[in-house]
PDB file of N, CA and C in Angstrom:
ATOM      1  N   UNK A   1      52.092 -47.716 -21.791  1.00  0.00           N
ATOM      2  CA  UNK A   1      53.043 -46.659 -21.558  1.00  0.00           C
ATOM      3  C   UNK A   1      54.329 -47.281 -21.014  1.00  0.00           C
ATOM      4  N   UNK A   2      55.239 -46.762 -21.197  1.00  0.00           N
ATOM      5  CA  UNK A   2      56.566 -47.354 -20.756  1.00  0.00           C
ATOM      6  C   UNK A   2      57.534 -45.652 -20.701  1.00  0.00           C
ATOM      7  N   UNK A   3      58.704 -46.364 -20.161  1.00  0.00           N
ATOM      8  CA  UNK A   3      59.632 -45.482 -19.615  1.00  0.00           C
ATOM      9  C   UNK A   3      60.679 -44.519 -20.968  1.00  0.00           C
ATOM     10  N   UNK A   4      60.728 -44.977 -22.204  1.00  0.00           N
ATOM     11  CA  UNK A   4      61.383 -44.418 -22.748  1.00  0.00           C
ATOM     12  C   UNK A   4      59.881 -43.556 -23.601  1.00  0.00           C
ATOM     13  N   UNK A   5      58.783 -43.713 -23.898  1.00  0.00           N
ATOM     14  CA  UNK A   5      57.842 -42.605 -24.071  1.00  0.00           C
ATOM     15  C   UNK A   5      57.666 -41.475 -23.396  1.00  0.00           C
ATOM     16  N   UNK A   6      57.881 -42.379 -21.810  1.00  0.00           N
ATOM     17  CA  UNK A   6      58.051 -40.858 -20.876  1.00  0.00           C
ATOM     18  C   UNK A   6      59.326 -40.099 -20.931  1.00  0.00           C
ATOM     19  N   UNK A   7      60.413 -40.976 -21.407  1.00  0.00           N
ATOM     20  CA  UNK A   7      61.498 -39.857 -21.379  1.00  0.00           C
ATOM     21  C   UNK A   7      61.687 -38.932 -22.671  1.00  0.00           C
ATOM     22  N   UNK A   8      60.838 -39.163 -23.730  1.00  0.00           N
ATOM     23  CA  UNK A   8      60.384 -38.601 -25.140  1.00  0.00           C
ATOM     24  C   UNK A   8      59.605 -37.439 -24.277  1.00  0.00           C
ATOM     25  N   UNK A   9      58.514 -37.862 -23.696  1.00  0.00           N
ATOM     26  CA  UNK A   9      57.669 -36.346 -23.868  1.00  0.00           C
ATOM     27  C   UNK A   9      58.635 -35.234 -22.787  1.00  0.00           C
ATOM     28  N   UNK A  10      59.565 -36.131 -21.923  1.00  0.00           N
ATOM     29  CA  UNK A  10      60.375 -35.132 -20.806  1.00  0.00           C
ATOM     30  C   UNK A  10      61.569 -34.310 -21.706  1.00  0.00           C
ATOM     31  N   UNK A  11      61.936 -34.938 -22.824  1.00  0.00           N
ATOM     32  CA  UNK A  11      62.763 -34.687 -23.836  1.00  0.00           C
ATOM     33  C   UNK A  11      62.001 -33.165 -24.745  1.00  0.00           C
ATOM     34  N   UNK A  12      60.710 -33.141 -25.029  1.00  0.00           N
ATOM     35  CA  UNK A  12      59.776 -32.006 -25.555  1.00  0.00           C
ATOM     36  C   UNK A  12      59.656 -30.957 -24.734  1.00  0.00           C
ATOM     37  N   UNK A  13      59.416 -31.488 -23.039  1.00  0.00           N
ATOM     38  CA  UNK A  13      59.220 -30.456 -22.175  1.00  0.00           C
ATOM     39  C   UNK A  13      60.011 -29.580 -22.078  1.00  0.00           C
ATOM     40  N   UNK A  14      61.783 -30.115 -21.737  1.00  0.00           N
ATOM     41  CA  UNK A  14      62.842 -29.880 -21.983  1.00  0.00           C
ATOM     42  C   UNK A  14      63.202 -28.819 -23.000  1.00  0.00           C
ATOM     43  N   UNK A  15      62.926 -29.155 -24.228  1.00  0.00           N
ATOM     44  CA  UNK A  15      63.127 -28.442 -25.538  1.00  0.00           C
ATOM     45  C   UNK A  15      62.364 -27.334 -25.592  1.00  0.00           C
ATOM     46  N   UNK A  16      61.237 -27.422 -25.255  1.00  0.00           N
ATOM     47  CA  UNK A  16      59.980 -26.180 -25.228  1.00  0.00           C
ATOM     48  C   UNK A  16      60.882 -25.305 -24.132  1.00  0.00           C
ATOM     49  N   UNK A  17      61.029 -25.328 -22.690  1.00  0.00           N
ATOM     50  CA  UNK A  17      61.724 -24.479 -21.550  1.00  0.00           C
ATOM     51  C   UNK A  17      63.087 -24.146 -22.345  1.00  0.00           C
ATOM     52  N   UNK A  18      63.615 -24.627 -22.588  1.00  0.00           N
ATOM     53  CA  UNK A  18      64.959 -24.137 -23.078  1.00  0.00           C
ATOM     54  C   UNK A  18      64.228 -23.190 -24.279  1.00  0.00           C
ATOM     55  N   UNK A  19      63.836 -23.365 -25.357  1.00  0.00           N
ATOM     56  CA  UNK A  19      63.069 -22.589 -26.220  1.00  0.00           C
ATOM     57  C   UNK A  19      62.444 -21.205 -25.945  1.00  0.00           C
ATOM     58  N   UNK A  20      61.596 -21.169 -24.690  1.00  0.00           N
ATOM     59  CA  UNK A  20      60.689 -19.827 -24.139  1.00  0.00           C
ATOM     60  C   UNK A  20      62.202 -19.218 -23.530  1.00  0.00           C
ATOM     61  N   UNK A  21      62.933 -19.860 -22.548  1.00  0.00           N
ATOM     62  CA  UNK A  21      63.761 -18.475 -22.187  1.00  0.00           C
ATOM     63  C   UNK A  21      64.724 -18.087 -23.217  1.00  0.00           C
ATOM     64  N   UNK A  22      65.237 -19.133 -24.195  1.00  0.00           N
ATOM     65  CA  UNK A  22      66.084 -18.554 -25.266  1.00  0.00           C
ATOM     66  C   UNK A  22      65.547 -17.005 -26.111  1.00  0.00           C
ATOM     67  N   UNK A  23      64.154 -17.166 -25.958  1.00  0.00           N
ATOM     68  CA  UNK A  23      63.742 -15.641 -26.788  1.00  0.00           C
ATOM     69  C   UNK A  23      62.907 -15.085 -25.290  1.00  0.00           C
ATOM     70  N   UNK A  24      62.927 -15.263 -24.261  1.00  0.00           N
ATOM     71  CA  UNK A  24      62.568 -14.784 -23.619  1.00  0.00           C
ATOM     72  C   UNK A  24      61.053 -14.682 -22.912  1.00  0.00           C
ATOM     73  N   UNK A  25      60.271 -16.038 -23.320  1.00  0.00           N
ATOM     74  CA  UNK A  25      59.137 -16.048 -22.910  1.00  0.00           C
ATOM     75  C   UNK A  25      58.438 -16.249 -21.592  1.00  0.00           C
ATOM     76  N   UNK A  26      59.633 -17.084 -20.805  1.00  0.00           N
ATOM     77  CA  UNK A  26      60.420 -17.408 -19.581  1.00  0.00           C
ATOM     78  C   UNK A  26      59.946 -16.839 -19.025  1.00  0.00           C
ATOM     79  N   UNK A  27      59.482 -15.319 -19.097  1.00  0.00           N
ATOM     80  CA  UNK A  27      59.619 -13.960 -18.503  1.00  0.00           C
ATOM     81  C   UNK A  27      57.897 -13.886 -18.381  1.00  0.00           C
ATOM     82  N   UNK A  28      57.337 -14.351 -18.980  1.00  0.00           N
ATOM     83  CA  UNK A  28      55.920 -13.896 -18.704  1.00  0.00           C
ATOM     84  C   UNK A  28      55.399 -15.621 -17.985  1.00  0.00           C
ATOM     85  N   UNK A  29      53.922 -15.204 -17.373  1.00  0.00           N
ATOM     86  CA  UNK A  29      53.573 -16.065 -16.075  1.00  0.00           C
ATOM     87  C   UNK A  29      52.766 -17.728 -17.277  1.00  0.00           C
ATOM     88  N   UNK A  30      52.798 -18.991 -17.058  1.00  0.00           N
ATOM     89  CA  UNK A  30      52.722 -19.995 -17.907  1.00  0.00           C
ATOM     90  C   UNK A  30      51.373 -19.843 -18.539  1.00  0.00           C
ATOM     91  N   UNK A  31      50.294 -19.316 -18.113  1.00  0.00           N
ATOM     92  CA  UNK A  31      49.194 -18.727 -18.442  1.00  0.00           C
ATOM     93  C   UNK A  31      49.064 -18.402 -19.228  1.00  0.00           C
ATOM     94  N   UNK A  32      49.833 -16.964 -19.402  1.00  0.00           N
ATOM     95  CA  UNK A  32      50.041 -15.978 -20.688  1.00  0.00           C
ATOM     96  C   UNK A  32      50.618 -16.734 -21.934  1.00  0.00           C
ATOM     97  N   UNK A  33      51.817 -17.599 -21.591  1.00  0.00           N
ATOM     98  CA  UNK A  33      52.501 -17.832 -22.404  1.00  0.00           C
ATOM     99  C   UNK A  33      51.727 -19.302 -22.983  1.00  0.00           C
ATOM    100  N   UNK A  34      50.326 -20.136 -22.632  1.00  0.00           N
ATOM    101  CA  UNK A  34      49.630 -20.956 -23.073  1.00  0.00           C
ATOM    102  C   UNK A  34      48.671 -19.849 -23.754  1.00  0.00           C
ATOM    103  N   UNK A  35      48.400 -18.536 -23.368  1.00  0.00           N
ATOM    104  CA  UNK A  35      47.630 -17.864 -24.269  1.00  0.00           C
ATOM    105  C   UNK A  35      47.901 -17.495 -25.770  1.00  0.00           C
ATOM    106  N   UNK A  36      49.150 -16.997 -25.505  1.00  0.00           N
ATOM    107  CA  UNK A  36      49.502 -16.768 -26.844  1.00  0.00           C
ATOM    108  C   UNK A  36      50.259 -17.552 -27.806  1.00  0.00           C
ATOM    109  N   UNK A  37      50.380 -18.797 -26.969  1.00  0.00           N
ATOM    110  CA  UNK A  37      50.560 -19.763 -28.464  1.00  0.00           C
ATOM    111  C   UNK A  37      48.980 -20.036 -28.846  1.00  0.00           C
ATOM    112  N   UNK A  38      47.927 -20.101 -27.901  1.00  0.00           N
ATOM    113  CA  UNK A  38      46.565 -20.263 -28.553  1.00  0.00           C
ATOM    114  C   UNK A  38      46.459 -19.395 -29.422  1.00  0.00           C
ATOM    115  N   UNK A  39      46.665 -18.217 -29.057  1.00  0.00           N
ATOM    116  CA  UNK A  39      46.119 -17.068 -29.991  1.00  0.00           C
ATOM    117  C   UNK A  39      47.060 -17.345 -31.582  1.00  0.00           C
ATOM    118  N   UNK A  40      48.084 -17.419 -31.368  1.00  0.00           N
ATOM    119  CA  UNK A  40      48.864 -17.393 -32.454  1.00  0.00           C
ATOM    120  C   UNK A  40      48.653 -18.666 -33.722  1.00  0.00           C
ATOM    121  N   UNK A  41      48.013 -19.750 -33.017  1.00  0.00           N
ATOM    122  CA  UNK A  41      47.700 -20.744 -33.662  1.00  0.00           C
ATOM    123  C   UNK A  41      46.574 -20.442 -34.386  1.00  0.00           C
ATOM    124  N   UNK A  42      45.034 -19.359 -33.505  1.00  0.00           N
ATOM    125  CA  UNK A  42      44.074 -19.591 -34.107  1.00  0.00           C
ATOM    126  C   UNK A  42      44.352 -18.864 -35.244  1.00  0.00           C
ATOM    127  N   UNK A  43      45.422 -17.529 -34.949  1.00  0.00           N
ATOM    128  CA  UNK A  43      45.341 -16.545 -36.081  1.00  0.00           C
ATOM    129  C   UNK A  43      45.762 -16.869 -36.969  1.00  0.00           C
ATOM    130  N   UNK A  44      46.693 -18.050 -37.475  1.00  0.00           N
ATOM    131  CA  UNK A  44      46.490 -18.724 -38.615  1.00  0.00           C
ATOM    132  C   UNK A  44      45.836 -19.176 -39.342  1.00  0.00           C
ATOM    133  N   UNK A  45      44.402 -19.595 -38.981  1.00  0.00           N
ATOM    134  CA  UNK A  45      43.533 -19.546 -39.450  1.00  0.00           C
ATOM    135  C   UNK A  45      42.338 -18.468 -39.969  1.00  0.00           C
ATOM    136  N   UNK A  46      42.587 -17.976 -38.894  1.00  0.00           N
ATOM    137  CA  UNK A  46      41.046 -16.812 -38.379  1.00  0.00           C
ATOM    138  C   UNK A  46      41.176 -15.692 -38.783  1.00  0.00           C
ATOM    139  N   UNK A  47      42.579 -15.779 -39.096  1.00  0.00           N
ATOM    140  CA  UNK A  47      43.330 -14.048 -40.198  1.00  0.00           C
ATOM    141  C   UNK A  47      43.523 -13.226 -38.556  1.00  0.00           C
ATOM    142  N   UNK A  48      43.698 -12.069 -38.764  1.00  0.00           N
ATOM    143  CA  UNK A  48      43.769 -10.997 -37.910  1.00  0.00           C
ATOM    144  C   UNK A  48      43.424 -10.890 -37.089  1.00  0.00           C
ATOM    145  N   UNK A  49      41.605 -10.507 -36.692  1.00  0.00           N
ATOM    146  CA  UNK A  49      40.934 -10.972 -35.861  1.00  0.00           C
ATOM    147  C   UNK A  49      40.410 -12.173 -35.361  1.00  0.00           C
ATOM    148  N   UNK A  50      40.958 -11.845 -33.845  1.00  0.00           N
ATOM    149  CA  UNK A  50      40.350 -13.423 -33.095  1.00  0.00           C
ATOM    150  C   UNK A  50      39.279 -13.343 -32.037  1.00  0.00           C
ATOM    151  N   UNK A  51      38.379 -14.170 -32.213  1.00  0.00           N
ATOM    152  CA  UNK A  51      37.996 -14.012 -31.259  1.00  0.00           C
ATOM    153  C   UNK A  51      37.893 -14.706 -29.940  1.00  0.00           C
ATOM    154  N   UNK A  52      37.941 -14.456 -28.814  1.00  0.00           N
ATOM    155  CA  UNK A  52      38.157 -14.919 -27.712  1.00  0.00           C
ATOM    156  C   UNK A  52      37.462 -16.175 -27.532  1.00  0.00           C
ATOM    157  N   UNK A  53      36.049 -16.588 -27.800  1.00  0.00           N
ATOM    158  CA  UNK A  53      35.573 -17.780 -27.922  1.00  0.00           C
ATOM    159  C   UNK A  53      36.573 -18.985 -28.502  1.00  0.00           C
ATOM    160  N   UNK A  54      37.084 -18.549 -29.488  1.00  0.00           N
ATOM    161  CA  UNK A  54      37.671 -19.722 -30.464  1.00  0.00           C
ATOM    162  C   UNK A  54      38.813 -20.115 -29.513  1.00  0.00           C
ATOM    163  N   UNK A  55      39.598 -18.955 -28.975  1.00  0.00           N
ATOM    164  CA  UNK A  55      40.712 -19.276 -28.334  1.00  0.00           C
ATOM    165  C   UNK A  55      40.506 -19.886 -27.234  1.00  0.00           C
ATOM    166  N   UNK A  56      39.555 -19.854 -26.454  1.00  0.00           N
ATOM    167  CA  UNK A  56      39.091 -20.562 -25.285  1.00  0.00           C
ATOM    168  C   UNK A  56      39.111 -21.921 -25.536  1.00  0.00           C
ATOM    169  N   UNK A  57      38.339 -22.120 -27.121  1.00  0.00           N
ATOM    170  CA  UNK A  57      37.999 -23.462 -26.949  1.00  0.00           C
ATOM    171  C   UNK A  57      39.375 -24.495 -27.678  1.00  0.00           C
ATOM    172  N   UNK A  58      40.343 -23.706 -27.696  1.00  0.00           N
ATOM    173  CA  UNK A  58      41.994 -24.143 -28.378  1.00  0.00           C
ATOM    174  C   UNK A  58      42.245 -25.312 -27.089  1.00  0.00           C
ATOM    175  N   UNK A  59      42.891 -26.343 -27.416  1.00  0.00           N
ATOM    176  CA  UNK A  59      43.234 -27.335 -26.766  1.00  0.00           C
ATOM    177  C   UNK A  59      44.213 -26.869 -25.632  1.00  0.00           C
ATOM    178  N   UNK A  60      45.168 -25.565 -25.666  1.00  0.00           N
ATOM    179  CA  UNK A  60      46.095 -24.996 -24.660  1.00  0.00           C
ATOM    180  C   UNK A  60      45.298 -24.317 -23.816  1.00  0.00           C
ATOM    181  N   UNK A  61      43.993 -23.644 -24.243  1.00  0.00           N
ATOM    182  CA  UNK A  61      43.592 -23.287 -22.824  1.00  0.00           C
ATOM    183  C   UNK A  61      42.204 -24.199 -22.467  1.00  0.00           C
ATOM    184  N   UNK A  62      41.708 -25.595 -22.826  1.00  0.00           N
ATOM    185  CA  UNK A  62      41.019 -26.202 -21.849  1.00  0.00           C
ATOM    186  C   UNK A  62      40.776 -25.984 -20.630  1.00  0.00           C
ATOM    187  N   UNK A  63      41.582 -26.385 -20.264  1.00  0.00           N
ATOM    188  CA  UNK A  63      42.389 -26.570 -18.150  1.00  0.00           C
ATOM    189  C   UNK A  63      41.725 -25.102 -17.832  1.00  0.00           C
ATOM    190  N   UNK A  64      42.006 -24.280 -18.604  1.00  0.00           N
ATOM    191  CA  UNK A  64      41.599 -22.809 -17.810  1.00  0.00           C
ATOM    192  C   UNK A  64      40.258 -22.709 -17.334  1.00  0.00           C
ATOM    193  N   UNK A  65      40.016 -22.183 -16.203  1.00  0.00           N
ATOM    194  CA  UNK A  65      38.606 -21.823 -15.746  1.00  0.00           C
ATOM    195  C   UNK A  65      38.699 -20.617 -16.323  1.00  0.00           C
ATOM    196  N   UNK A  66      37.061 -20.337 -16.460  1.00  0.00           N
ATOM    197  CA  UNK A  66      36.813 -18.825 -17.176  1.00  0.00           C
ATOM    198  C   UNK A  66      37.305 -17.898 -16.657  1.00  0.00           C
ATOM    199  N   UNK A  67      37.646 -17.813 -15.239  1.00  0.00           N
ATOM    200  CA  UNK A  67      38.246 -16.748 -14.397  1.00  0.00           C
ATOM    201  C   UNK A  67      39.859 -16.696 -14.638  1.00  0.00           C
ATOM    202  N   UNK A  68      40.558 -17.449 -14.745  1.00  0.00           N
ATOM    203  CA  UNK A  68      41.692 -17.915 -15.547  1.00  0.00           C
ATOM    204  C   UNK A  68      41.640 -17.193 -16.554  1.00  0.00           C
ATOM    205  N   UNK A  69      41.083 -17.915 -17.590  1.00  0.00           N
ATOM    206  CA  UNK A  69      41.161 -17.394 -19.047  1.00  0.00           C
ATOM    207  C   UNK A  69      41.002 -15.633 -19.044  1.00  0.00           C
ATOM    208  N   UNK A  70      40.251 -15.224 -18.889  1.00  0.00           N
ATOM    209  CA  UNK A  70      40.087 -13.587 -18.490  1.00  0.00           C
ATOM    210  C   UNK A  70      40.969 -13.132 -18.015  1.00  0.00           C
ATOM    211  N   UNK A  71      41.400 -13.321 -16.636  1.00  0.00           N
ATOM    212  CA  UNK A  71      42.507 -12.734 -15.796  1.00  0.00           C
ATOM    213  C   UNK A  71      43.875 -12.767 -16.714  1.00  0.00           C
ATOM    214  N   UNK A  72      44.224 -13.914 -17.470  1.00  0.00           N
ATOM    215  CA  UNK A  72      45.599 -13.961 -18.564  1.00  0.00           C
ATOM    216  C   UNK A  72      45.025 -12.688 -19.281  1.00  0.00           C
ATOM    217  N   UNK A  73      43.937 -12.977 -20.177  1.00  0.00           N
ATOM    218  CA  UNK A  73      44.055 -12.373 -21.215  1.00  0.00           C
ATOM    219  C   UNK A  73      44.106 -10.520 -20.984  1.00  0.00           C
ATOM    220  N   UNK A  74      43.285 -10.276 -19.828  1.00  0.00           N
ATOM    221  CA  UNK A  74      43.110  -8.905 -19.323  1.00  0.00           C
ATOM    222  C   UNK A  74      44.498  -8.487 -18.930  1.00  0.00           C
ATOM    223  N   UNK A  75      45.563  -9.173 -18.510  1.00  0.00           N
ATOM    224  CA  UNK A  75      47.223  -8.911 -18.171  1.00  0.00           C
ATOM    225  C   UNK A  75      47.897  -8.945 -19.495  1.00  0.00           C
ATOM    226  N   UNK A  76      47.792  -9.820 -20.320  1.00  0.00           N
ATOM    227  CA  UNK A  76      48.128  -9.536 -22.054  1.00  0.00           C
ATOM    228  C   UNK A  76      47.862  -8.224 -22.741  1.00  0.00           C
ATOM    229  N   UNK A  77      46.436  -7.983 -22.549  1.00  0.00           N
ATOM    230  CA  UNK A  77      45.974  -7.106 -22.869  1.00  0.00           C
ATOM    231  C   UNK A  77      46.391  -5.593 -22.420  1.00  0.00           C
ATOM    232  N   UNK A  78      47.029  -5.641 -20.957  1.00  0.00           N
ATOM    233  CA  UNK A  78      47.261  -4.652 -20.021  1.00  0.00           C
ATOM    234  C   UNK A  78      49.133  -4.498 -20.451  1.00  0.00           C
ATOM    235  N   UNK A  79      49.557  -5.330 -21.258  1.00  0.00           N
ATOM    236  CA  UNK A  79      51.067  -5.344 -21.705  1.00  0.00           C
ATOM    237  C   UNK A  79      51.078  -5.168 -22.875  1.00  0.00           C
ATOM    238  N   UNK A  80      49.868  -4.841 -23.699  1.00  0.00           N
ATOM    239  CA  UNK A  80      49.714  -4.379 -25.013  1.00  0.00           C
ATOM    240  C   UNK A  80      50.216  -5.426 -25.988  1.00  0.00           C
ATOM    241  N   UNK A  81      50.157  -7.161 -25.850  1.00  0.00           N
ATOM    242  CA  UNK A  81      50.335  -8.042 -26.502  1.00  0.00           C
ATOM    243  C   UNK A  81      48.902  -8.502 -27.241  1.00  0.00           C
ATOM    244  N   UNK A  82      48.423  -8.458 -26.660  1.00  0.00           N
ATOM    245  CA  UNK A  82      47.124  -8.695 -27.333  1.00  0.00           C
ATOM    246  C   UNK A  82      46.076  -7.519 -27.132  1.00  0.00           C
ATOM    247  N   UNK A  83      45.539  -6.902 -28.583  1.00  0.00           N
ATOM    248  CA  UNK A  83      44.874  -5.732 -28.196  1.00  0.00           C
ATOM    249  C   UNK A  83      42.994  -6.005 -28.697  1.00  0.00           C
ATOM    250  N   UNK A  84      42.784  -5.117 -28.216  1.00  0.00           N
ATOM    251  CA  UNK A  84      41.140  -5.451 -28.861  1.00  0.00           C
ATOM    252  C   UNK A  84      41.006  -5.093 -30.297  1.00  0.00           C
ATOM    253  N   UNK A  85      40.397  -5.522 -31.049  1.00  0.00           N
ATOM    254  CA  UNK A  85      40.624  -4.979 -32.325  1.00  0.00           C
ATOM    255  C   UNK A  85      38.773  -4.932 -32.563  1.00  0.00           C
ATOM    256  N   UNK A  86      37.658  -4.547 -32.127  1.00  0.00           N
ATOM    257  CA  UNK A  86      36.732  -3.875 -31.998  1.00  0.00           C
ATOM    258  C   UNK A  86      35.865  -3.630 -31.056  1.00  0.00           C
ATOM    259  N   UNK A  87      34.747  -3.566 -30.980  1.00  0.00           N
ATOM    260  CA  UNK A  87      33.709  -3.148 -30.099  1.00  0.00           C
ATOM    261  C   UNK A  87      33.855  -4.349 -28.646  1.00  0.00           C
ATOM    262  N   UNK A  88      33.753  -3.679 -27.752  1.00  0.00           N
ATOM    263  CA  UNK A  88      34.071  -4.935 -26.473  1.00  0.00           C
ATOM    264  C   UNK A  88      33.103  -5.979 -26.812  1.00  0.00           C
ATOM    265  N   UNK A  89      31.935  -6.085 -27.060  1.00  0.00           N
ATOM    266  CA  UNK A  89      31.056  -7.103 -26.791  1.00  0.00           C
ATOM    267  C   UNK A  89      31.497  -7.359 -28.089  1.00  0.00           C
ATOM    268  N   UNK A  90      32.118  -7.474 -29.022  1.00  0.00           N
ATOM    269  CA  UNK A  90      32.254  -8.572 -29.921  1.00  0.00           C
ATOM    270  C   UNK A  90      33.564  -9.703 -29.614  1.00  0.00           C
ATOM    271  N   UNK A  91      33.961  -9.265 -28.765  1.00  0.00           N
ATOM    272  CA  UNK A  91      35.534 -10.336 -28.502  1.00  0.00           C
ATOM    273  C   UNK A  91      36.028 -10.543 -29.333  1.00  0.00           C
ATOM    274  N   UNK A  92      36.668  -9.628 -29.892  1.00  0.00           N
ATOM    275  CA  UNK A  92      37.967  -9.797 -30.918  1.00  0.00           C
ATOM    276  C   UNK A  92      38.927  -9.328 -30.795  1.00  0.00           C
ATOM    277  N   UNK A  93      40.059  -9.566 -31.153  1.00  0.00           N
ATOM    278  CA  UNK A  93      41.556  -9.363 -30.466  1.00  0.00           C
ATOM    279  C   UNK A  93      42.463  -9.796 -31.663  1.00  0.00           C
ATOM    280  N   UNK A  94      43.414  -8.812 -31.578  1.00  0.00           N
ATOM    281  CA  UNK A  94      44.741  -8.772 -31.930  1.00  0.00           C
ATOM    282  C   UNK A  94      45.886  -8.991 -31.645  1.00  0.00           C
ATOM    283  N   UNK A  95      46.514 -10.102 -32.140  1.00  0.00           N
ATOM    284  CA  UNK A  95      48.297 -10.550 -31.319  1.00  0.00           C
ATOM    285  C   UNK A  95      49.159  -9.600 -31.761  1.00  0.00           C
ATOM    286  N   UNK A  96      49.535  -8.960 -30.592  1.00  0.00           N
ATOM    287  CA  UNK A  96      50.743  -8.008 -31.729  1.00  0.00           C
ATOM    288  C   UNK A  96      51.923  -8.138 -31.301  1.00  0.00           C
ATOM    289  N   UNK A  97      52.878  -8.997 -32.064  1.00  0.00           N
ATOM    290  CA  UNK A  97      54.429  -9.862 -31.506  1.00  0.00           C
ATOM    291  C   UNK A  97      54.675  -8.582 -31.459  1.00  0.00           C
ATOM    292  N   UNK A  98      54.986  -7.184 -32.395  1.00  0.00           N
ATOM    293  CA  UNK A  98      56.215  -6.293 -31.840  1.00  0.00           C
ATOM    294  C   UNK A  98      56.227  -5.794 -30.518  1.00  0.00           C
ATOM    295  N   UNK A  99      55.187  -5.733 -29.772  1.00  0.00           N
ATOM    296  CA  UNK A  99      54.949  -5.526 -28.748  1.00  0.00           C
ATOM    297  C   UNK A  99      55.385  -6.527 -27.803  1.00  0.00           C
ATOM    298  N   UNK A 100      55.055  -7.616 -28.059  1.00  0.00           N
ATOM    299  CA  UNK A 100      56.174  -8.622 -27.301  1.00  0.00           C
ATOM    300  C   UNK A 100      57.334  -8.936 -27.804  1.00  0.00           C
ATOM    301  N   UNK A 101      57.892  -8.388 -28.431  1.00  0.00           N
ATOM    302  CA  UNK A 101      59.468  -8.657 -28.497  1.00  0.00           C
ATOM    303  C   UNK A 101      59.865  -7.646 -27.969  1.00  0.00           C
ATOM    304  N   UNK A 102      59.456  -6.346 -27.772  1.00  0.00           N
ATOM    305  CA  UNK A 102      59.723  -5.371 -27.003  1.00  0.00           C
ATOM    306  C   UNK A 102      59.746  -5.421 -25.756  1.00  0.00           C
ATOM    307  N   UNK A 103      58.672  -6.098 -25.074  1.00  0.00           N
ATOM    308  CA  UNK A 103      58.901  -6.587 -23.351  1.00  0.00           C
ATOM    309  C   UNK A 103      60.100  -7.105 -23.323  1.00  0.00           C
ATOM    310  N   UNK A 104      59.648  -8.386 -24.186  1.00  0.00           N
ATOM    311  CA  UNK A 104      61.179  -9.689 -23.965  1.00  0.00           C
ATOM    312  C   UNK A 104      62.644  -9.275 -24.377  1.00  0.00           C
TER     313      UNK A 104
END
């Protein structure tokens, strides 16, 4: 490792923060906003419905303890960004950006 790699990834960090408050993501707690790039990533794959397992096991929310992970997603959920999209015990969920561009 050396000093101009570290000033590359401080250069990304940089770009990402300037990025979230330019559309306003700034605004929600770093949690949320590691949630829903998970979510948004899996739903590229996973189509529509996601389910909460998959997103857990997304490389952005590792770090989270299960109490973590819940507490984001139940405040997402409580801002109508991410909604349930069936029966509770199946954990599946819906990203719904118009709803967050409407907060932001």
């Amino acid at each position: 490792m050396d000093v101009v790699s570290l000033a590359h990834i401080a250069s990304l960090c940089t770009l990402i923060k300037s990025m979230e408050g330019h559309i306003g993501l700034n605004k929600l707690a770093e949690d949320e906003r590691r949630l829903i790039y998970a979510f948004s990533e899996v739903a590229l794959t996973s189509g529509k419905s996601i389910r909460s397992e998959e997103v857990k096991r997304h490389p952005l929310c590792e770090p989270f303890t299960h109490a973590t992970f819940y507490r984001s997603l139940k405040s997402l959920v409580e801002k109508g960004i991410i909604v349930r999209s069936g029966p509770r015990k199946t954990g599946t969920y819906s990203l719904q950006l118009h709803q967050l561009e409407e907060i932001l």
